[in-house]
Structures are given as C-alpha cells and as structure tokens.
N, C-alpha and C. Protein backbone atom coordinates (compact mmCIF):
# COMPACT_ATOMS: atom_id res chain seq x y z
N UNK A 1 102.62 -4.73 -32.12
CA UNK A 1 103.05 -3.63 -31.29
C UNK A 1 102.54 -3.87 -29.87
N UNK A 2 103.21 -3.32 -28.88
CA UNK A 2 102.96 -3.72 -27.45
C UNK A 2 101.50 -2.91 -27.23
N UNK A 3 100.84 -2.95 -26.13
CA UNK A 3 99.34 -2.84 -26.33
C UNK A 3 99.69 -1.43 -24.88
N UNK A 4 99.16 -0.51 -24.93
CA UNK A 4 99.44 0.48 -24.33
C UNK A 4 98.78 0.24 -22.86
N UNK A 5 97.56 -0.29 -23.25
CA UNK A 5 96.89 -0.20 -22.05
C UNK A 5 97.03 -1.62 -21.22
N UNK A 6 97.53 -2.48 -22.02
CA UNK A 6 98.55 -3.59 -20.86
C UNK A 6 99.50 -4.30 -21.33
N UNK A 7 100.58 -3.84 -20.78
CA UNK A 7 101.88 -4.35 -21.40
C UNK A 7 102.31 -6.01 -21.53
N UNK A 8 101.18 -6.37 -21.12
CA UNK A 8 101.77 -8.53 -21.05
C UNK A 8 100.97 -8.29 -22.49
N UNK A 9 100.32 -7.58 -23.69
CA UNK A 9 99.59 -8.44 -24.68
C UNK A 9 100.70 -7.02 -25.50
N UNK A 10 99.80 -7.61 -26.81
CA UNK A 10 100.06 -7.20 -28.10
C UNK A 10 98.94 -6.88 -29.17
N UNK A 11 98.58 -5.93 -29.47
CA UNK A 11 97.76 -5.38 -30.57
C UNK A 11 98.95 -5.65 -32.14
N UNK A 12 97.83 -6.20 -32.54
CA UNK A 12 98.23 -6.22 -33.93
C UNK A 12 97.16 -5.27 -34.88
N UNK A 13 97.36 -5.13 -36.42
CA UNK A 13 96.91 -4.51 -37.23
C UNK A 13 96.79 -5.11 -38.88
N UNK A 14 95.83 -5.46 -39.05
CA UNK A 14 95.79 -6.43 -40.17
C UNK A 14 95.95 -5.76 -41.92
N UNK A 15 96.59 -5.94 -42.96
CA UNK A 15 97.18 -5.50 -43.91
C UNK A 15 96.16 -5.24 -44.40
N UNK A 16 95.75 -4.70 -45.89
CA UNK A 16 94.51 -4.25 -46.23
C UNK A 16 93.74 -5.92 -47.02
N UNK A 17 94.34 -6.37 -47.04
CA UNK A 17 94.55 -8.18 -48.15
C UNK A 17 93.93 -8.90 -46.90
N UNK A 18 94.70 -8.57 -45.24
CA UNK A 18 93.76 -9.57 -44.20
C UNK A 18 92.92 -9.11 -43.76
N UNK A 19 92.07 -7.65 -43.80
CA UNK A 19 91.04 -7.28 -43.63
C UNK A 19 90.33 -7.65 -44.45
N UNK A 20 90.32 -7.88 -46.07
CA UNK A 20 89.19 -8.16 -47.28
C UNK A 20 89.43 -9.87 -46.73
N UNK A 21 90.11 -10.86 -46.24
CA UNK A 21 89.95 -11.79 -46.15
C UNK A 21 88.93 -11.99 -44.81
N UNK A 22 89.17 -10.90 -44.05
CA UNK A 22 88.82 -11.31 -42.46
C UNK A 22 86.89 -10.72 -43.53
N UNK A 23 87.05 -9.72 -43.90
CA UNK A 23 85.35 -9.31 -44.46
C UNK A 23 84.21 -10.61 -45.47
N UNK A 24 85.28 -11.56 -45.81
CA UNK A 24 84.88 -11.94 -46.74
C UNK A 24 84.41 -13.39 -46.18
N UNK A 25 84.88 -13.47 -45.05
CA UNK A 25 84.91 -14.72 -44.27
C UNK A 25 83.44 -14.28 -43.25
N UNK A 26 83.26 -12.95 -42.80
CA UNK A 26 82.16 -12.77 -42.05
C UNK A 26 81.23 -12.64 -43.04
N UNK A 27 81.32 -12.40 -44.57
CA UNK A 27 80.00 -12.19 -45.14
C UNK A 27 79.69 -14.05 -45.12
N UNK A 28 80.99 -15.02 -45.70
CA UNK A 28 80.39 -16.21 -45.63
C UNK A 28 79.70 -16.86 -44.38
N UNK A 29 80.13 -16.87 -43.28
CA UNK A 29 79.72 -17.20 -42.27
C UNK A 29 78.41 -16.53 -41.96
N UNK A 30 77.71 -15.31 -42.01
CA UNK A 30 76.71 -14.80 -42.10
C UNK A 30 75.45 -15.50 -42.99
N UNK A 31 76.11 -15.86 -44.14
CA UNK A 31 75.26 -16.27 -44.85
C UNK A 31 75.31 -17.82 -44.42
N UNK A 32 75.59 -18.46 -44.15
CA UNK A 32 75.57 -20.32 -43.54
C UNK A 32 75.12 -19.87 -42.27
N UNK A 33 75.31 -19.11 -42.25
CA UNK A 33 74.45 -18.96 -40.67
C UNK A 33 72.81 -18.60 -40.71
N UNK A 34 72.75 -17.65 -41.50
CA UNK A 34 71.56 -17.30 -41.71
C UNK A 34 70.61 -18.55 -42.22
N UNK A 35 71.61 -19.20 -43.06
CA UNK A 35 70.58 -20.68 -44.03
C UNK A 35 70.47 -21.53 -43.06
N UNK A 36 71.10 -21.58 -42.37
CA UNK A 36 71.21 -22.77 -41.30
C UNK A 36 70.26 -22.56 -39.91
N UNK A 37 70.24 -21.16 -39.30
CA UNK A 37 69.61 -20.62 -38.38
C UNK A 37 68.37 -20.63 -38.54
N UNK A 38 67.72 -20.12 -39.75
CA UNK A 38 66.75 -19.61 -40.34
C UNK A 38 65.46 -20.45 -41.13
N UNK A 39 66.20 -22.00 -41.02
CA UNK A 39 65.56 -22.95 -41.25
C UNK A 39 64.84 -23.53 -40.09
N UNK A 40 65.06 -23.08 -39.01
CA UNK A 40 64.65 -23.73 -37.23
C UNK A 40 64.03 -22.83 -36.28
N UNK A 41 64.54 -21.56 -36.40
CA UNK A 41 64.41 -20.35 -35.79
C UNK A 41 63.37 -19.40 -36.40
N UNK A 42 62.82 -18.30 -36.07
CA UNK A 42 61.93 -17.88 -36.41
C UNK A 42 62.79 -16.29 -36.19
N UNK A 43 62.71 -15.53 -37.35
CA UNK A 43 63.11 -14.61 -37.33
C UNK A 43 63.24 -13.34 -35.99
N UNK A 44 61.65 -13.50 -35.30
CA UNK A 44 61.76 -12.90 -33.68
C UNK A 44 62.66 -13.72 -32.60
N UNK A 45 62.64 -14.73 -32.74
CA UNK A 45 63.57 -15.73 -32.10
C UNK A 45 65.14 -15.36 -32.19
N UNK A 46 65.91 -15.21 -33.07
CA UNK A 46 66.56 -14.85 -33.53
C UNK A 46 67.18 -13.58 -33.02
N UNK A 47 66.21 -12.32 -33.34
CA UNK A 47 66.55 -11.20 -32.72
C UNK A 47 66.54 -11.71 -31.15
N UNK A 48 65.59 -11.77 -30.77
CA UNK A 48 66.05 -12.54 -28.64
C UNK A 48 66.42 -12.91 -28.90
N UNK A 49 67.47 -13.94 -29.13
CA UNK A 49 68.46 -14.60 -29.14
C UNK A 49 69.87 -13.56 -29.07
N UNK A 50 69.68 -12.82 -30.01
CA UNK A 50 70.83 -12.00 -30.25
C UNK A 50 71.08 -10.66 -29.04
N UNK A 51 69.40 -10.26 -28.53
CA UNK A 51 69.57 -9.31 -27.17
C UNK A 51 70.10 -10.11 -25.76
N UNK A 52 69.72 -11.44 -25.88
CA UNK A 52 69.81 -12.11 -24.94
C UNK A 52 71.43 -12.23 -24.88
N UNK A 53 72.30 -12.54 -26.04
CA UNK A 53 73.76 -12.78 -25.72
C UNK A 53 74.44 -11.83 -25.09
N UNK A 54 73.72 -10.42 -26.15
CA UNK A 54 74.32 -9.33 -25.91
C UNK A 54 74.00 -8.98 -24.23
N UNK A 55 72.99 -9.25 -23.52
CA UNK A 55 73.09 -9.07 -22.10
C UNK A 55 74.15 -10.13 -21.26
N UNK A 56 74.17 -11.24 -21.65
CA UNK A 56 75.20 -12.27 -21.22
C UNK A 56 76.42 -11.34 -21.45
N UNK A 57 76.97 -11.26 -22.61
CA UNK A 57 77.85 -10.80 -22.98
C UNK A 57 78.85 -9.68 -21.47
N UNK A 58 78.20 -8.76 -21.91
CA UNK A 58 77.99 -7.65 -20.95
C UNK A 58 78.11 -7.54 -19.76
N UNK A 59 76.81 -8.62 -18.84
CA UNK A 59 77.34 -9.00 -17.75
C UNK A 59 78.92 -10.26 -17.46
N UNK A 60 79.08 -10.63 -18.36
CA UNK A 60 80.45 -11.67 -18.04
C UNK A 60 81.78 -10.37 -18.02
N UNK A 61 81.73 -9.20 -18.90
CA UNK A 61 82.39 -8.00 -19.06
C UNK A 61 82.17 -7.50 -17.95
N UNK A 62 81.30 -7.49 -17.19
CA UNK A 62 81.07 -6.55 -15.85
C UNK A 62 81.90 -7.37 -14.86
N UNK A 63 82.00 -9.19 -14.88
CA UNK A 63 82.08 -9.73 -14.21
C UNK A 63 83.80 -9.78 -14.24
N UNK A 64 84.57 -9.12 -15.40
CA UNK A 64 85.91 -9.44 -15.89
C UNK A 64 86.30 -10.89 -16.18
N UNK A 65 85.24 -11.89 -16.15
CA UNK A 65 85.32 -12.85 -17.52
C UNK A 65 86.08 -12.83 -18.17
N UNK A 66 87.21 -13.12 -18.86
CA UNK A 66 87.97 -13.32 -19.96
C UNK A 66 88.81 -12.34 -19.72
N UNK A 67 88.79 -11.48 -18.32
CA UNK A 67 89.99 -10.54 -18.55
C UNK A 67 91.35 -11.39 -18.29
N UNK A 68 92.49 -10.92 -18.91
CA UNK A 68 93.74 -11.48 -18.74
C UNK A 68 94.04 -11.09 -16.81
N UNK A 69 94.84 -12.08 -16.28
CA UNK A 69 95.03 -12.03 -15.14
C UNK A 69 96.58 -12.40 -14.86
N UNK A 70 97.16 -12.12 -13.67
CA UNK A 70 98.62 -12.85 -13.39
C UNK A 70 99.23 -11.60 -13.55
C-alpha cells in the first residue's frame, strides 16, 4: 500500500506465517549472537555497546541519514 506519509515508498504488512517466520529468525539470530558475542565480550560491555549504538543511531536520525531524498 502507498505509504501516507511519503508517496515515492510503500508500506507493506506481513501475513501472520511472515511474522512467525520474521519472530523465529530474530529468536535465532539472538541466540548466535548471544553465543558468539558472549564468548569475547563481557556482559557490561555489551550493554555499552548497545547504549552506544543507540546514541549513534539517533544522532544519524537527527542528521536524516538514511532519509529517502530526490
């Protein structure tokens, strides 16, 4: 469906079958992540790590980073 708040994209809506696939794929990835992370990293590490993106994040959003343009 056309996306209300900008007409060059498209919102989609995933069936209830690609949501349990899209859930089932973040629990796997969570968990290889965690085994994999968690072997190097130190659990406080980890959390900073995760405030730290989330401020990156945020400021690249402030910066309109990745906003669509043209």
């Amino acid at each position: 469906m056309p996306n209300p708040a900008d007409g060059r994209s498209l919102l989609l809506e995933l069936t209830p079958q690609g949501a349990e696939v899209v859930d089932d794929a973040e629990d796997t990835f969570q968990e290889h992540l965690a085994t994999h992370i968690g072997l190097s990293i130190a659990p406080a590490q980890i959390a900073e790590l995760g405030r730290t993106l989330t401020r990156l994040r945020a400021t690249m959003e402030r910066g309109g980073v990745g906003t669509p343009v043209g």
